[in-house]
C-alpha atoms as a PDB file:
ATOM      1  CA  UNK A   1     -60.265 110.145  24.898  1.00  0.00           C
ATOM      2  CA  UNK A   2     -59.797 113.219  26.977  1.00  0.00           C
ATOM      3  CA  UNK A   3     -56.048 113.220  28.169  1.00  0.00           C
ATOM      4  CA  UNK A   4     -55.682 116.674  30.603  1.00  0.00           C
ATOM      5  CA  UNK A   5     -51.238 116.069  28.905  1.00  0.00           C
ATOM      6  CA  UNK A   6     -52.593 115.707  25.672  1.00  0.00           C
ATOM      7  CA  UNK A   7     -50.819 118.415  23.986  1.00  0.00           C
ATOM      8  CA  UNK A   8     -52.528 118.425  20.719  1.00  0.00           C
ATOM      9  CA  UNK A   9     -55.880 118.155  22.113  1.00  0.00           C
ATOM     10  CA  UNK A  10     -54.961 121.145  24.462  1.00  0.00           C
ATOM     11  CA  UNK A  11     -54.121 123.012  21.030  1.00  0.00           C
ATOM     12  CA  UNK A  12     -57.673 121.715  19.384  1.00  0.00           C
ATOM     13  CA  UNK A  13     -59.540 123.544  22.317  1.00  0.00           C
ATOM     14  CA  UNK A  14     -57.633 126.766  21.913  1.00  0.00           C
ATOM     15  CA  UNK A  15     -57.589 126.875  18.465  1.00  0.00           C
ATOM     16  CA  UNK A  16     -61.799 126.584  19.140  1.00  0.00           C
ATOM     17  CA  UNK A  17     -61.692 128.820  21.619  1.00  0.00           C
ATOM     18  CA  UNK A  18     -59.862 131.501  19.773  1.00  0.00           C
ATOM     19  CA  UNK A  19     -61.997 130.985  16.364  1.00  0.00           C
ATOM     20  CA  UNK A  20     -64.978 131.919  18.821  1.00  0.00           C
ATOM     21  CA  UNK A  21     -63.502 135.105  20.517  1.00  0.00           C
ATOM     22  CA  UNK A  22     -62.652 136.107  16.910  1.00  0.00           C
ATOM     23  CA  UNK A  23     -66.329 135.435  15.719  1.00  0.00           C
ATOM     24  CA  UNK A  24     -67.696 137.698  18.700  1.00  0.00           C
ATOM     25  CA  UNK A  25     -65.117 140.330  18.019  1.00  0.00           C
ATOM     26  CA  UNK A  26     -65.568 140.539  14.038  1.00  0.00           C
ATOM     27  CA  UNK A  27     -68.692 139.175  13.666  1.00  0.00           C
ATOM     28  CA  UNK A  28     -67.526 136.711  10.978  1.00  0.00           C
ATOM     29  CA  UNK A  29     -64.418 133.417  10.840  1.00  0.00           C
ATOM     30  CA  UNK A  30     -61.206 134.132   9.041  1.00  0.00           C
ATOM     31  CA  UNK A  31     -62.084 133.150   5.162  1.00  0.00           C
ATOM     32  CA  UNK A  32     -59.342 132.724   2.931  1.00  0.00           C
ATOM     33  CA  UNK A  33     -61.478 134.515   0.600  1.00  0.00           C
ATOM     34  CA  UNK A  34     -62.432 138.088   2.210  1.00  0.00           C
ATOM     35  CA  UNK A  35     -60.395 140.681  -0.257  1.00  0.00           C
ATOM     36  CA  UNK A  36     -60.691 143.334   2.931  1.00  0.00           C
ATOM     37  CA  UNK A  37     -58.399 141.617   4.990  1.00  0.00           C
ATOM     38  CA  UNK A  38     -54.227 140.946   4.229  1.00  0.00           C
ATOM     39  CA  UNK A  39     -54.111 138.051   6.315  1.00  0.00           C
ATOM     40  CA  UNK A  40     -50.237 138.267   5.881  1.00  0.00           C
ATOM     41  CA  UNK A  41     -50.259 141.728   7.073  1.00  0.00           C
ATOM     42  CA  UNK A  42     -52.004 140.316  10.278  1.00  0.00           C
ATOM     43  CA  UNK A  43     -49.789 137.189  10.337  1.00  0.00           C
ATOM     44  CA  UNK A  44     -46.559 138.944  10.716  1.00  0.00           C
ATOM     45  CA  UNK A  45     -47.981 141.962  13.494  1.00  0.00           C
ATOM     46  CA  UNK A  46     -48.832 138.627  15.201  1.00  0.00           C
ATOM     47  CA  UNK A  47     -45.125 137.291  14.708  1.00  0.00           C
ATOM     48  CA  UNK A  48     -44.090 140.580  15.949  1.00  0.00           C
ATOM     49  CA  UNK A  49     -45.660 140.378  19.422  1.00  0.00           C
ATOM     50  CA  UNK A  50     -44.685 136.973  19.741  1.00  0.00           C
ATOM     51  CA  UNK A  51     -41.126 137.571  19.577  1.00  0.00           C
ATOM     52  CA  UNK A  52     -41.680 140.178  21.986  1.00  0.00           C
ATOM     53  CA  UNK A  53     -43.570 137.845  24.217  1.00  0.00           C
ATOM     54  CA  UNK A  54     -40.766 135.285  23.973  1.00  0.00           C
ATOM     55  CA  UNK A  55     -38.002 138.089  24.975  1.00  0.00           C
ATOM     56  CA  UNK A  56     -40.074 139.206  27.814  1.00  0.00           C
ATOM     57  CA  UNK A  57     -40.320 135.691  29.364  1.00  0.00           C
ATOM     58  CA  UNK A  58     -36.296 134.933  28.435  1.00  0.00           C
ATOM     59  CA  UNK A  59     -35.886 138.027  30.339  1.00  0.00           C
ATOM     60  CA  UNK A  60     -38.278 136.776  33.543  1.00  0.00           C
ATOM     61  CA  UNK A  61     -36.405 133.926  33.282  1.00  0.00           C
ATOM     62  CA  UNK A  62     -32.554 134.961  33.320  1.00  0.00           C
ATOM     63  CA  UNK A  63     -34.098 137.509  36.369  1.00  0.00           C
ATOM     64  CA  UNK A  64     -35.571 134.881  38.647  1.00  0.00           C
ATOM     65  CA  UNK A  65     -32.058 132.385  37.956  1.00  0.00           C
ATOM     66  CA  UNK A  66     -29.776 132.828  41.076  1.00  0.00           C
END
């Protein structure tokens, strides 16, 4: 089934789509085993720009309300 509202499918292909940008970037997946990376290290700079991209867009937001 290919549903354009299908949320989790929409996910699926970006989660793909991501894992092959990272692949061309590094040259290699994210393995649960490679010592040379702290994958929590990473996971929380990537928290950190997501709450920053949230407060930018609650900011658009309250701007363009009348």
């Amino acid at each position: 089934m290919n549903d354009p509202d299908d949320i989790a499918l929409q996910v699926i292909r970006d989660l793909e789509a991501r894992r092959l940008q990272g692949i061309a970037q590094y040259g290699k997946p994210v393995r649960a085993d490679d010592a040379s990376e702290d994958w929590l290290q990473h996971w929380y700079f990537e928290l950190l720009d997501a709450a920053i991209y949230c407060k930018a867009e609650i900011e658009r937001r309250k701007r363009a309300t009348p």
